[in-house]
N, C-alpha and C. Protein backbone atom coordinates (compact mmCIF):
# COMPACT_ATOMS: atom_id res chain seq x y z
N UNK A 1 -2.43 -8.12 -16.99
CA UNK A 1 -1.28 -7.41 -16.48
C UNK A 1 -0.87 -8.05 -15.14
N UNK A 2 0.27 -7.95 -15.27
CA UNK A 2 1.28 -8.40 -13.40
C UNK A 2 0.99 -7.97 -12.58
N UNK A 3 1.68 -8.01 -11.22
CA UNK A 3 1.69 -7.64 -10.25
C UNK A 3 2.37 -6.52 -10.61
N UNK A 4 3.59 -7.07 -10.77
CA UNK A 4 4.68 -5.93 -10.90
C UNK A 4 4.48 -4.69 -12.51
N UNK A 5 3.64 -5.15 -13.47
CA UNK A 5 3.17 -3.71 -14.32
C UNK A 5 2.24 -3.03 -13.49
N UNK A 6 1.55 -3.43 -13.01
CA UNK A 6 0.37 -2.77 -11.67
C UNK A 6 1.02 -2.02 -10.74
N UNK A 7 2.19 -2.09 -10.22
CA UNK A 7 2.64 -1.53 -9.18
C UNK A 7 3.28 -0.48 -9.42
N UNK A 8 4.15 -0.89 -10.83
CA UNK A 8 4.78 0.42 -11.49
C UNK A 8 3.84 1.42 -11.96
N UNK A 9 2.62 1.06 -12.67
CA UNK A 9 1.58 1.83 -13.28
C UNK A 9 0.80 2.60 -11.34
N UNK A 10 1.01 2.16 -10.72
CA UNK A 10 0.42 2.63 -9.42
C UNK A 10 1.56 3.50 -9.18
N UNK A 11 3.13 3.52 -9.11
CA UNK A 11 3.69 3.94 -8.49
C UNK A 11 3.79 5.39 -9.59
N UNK A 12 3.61 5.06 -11.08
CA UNK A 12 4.14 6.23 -11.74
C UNK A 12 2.91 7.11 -11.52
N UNK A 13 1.64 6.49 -11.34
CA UNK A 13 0.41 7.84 -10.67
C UNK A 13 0.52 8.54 -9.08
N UNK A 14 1.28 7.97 -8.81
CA UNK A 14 1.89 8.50 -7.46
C UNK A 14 3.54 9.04 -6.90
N UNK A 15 3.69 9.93 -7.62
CA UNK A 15 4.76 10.71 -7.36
C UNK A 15 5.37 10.48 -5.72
N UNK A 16 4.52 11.06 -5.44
CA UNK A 16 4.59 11.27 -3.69
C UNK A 16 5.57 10.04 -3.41
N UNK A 17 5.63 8.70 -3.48
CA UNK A 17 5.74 7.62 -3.27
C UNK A 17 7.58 7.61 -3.47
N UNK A 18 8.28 8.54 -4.68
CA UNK A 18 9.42 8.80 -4.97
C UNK A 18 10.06 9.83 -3.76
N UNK A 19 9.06 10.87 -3.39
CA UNK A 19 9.87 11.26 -2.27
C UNK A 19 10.01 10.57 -1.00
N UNK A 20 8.95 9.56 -0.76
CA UNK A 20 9.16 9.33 0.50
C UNK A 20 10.70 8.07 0.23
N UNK A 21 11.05 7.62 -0.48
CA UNK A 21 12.00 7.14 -1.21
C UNK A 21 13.22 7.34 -0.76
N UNK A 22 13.20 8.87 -1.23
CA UNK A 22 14.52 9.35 -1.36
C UNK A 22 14.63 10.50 0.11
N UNK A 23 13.62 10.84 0.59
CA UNK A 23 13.92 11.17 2.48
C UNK A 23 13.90 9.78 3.03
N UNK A 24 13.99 8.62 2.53
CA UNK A 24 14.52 7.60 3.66
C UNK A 24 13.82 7.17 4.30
N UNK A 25 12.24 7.14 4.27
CA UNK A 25 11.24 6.60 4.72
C UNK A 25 11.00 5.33 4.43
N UNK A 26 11.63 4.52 3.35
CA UNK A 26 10.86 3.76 3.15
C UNK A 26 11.55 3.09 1.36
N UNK A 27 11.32 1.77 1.22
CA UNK A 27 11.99 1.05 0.14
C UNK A 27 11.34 1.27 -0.72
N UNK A 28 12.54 0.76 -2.29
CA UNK A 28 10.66 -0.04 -3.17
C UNK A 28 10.25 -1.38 -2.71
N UNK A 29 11.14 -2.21 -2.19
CA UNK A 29 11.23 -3.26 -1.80
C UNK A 29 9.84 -3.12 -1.26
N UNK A 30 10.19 -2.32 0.08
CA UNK A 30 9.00 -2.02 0.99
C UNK A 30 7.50 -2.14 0.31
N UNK A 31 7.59 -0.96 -0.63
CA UNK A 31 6.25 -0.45 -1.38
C UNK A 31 5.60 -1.60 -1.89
N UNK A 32 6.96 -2.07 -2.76
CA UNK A 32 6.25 -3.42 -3.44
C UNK A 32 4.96 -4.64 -2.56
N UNK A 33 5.91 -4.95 -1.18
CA UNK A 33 5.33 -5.94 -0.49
C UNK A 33 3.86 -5.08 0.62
N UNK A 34 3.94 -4.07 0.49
CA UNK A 34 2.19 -3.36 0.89
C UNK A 34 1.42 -3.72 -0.22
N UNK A 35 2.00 -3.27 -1.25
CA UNK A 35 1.03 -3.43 -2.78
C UNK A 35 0.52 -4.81 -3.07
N UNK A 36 1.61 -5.86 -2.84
CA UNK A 36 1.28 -7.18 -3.24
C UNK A 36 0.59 -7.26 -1.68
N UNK A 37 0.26 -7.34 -0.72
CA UNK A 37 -0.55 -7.78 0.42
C UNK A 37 -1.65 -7.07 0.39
N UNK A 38 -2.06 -5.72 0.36
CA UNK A 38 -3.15 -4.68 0.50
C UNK A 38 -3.80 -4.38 -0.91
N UNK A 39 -2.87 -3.71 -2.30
CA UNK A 39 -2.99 -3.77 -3.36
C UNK A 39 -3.58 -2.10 -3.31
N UNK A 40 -4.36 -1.36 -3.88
CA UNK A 40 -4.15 0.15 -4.23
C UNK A 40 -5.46 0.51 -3.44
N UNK A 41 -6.28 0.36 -3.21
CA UNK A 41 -7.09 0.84 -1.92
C UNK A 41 -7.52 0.91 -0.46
N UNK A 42 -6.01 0.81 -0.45
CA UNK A 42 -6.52 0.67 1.35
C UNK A 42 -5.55 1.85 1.76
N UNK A 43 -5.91 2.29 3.58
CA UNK A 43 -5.61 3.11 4.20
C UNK A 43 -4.05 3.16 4.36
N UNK A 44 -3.57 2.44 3.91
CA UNK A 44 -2.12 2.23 4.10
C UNK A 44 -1.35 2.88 3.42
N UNK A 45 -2.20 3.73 2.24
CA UNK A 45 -0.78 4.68 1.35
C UNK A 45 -1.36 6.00 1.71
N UNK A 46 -1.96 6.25 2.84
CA UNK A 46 -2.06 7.28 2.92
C UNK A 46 -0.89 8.02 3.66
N UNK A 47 -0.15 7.02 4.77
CA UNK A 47 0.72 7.29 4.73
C UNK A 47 2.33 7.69 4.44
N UNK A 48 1.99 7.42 3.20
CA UNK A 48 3.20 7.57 2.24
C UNK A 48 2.65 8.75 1.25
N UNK A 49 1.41 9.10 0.98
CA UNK A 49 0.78 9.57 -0.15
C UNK A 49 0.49 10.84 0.12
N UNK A 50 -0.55 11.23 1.63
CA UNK A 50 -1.22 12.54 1.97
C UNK A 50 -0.19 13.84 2.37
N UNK A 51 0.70 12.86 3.45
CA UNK A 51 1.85 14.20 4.32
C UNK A 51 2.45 14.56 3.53
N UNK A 52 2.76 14.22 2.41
CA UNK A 52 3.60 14.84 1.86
C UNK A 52 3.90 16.16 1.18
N UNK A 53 2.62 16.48 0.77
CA UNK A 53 2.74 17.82 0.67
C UNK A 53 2.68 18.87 2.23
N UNK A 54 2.06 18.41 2.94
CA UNK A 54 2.65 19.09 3.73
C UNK A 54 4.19 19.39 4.52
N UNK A 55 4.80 18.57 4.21
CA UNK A 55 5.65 18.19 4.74
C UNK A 55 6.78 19.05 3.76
N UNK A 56 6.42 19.01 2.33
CA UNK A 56 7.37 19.86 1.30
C UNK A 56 7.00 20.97 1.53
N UNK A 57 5.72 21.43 1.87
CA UNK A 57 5.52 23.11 1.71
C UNK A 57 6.19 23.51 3.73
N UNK A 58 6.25 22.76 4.23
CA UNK A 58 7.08 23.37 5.59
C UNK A 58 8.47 23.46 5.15
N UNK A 59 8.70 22.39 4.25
CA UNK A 59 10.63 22.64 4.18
C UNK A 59 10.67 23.59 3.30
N UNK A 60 9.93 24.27 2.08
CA UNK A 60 10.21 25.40 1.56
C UNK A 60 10.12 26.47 2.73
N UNK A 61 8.90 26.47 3.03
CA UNK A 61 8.75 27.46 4.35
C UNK A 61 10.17 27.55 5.26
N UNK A 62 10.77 27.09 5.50
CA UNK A 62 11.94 26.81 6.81
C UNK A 62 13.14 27.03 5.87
N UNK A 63 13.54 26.74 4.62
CA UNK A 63 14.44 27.10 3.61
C UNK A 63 14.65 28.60 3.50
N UNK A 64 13.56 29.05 3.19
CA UNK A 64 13.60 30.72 3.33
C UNK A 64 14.13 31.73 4.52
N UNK A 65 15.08 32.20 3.74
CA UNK A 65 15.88 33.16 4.62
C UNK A 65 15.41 34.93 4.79
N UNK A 66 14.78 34.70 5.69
CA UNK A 66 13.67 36.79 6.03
C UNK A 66 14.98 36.84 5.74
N UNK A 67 16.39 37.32 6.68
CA UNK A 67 17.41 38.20 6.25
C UNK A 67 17.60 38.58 4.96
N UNK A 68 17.34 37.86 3.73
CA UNK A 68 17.95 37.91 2.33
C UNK A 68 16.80 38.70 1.86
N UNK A 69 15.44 37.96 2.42
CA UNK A 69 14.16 38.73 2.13
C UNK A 69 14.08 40.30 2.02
N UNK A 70 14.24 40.87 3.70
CA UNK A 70 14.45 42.21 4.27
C UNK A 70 15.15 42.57 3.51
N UNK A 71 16.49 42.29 2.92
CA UNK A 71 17.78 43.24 2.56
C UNK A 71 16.92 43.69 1.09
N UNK A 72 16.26 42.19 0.40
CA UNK A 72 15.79 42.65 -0.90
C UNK A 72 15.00 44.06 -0.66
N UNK A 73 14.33 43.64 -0.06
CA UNK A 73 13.07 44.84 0.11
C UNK A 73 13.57 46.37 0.60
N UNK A 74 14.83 45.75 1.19
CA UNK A 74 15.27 47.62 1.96
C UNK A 74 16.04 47.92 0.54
N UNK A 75 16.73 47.32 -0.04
CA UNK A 75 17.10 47.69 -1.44
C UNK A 75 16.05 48.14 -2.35
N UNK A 76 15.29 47.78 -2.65
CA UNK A 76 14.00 47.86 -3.17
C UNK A 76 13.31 49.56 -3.16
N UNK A 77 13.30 49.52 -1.33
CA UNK A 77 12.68 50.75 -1.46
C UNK A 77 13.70 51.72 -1.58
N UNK A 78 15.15 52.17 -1.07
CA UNK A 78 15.91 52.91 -1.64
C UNK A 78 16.19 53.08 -2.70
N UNK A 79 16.07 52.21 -3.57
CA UNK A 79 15.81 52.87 -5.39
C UNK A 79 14.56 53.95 -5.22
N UNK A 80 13.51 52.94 -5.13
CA UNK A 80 11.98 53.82 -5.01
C UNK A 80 12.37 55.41 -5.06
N UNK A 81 12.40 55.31 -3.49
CA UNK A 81 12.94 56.58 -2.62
C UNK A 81 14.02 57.36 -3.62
N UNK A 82 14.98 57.36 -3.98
CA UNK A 82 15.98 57.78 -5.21
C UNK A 82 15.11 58.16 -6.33
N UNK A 83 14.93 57.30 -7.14
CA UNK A 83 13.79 58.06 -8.31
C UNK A 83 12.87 58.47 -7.73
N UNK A 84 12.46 58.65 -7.08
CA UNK A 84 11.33 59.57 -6.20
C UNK A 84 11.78 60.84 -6.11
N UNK A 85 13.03 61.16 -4.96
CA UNK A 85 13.65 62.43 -5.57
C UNK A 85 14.35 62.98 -6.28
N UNK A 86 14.72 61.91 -7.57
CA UNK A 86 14.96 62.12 -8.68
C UNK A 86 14.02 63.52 -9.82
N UNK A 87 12.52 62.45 -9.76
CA UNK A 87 11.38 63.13 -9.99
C UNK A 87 10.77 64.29 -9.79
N UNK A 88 11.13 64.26 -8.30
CA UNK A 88 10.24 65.94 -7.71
C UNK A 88 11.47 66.69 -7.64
N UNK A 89 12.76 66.84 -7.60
CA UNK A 89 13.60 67.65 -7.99
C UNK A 89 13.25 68.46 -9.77
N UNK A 90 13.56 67.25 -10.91
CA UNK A 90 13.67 67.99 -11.98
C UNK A 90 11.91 68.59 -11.94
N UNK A 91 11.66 68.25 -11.61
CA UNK A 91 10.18 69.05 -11.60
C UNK A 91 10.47 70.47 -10.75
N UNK A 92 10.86 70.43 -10.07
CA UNK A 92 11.03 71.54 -9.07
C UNK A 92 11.79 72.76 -9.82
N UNK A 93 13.10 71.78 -10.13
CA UNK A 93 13.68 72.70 -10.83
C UNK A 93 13.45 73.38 -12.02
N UNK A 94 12.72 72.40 -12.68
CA UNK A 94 11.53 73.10 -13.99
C UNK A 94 10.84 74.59 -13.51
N UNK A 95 10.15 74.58 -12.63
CA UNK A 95 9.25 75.67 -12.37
C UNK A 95 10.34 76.91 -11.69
N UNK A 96 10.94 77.33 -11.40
CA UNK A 96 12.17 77.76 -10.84
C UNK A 96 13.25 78.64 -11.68
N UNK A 97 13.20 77.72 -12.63
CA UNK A 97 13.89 78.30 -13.73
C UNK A 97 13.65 79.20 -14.67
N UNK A 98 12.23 78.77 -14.97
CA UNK A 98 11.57 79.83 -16.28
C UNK A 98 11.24 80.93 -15.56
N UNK A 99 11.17 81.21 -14.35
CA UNK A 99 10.37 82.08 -13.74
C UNK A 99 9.00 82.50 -13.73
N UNK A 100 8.48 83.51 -12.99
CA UNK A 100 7.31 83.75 -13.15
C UNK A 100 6.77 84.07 -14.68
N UNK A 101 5.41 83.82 -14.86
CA UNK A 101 5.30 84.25 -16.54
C UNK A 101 3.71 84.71 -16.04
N UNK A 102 3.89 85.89 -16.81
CA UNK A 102 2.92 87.25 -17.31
C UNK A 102 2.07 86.55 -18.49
N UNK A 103 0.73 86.78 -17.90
CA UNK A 103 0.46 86.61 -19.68
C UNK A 103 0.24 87.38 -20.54
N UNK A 104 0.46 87.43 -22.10
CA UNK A 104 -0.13 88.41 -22.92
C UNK A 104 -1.45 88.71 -23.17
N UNK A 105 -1.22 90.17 -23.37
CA UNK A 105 -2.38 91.02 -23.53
C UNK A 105 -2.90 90.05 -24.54
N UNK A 106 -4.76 90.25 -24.64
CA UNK A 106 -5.36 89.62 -25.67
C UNK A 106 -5.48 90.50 -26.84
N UNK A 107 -5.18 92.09 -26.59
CA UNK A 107 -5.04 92.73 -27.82
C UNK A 107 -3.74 93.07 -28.26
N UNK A 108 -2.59 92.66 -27.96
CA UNK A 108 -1.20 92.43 -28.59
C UNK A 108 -0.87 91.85 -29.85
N UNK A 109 -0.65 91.62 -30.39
CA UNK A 109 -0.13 90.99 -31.34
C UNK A 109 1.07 90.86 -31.84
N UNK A 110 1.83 90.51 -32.68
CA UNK A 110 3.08 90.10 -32.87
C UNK A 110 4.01 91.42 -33.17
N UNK A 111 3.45 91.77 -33.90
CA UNK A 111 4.29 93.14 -34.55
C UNK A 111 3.96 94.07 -33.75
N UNK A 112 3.34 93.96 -32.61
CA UNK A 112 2.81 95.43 -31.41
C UNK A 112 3.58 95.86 -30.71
């Protein structure tokens, strides 16, 4: 195998390598000529390889909007809150209605 099937077969096990790509860090041009000088074990793709997840889980982090968050959640619990006294109303009003109840004698019977 080539240089260049080696590099592609290196580059398609390394994702990471496409983002730093496309944020502008860095060529294939570039990639290529580390690979052909260093080749796949050296300290040199760590910089293209390790930050990167950190670096994606801060921009999700910083993407997220609390305002949209909060509103969900204050929406959220005012339903709650609503079927809540949805609930203990018809219940309320259940017991209320029938009124108090007597019980029958145990020597009554139907026709008594």
């Amino acid at each position: 195998m080539d240089k260049k099937e080696s590099f592609k077969n290196f580059a398609s096990n390394h994702p990471e390598l496409i983002t730093s790509i496309k944020n502008g860090e860095t060529t294939w041009q570039k990639l290529y000529e580390i690979y052909d000088i260093y080749g796949e074990k050296e300290e040199v793709w760590q910089k293209y390889l390790a930050p990167q997840e950190k670096d994606s889980i801060s921009r999700l982090i910083k993407n997220i909007d609390m305002d949209s968050i909060q509103n969900h959640i204050n929406t959220a619990q005012k339903a709650l809150s609503f079927i809540s006294e949805l609930t203990s109303k018809n219940s309320a009003t259940d017991l209320t209605t029938k009124g108090p109840t007597t019980p029958r004698p145990i020597n009554k019977f139907f026709g008594d």
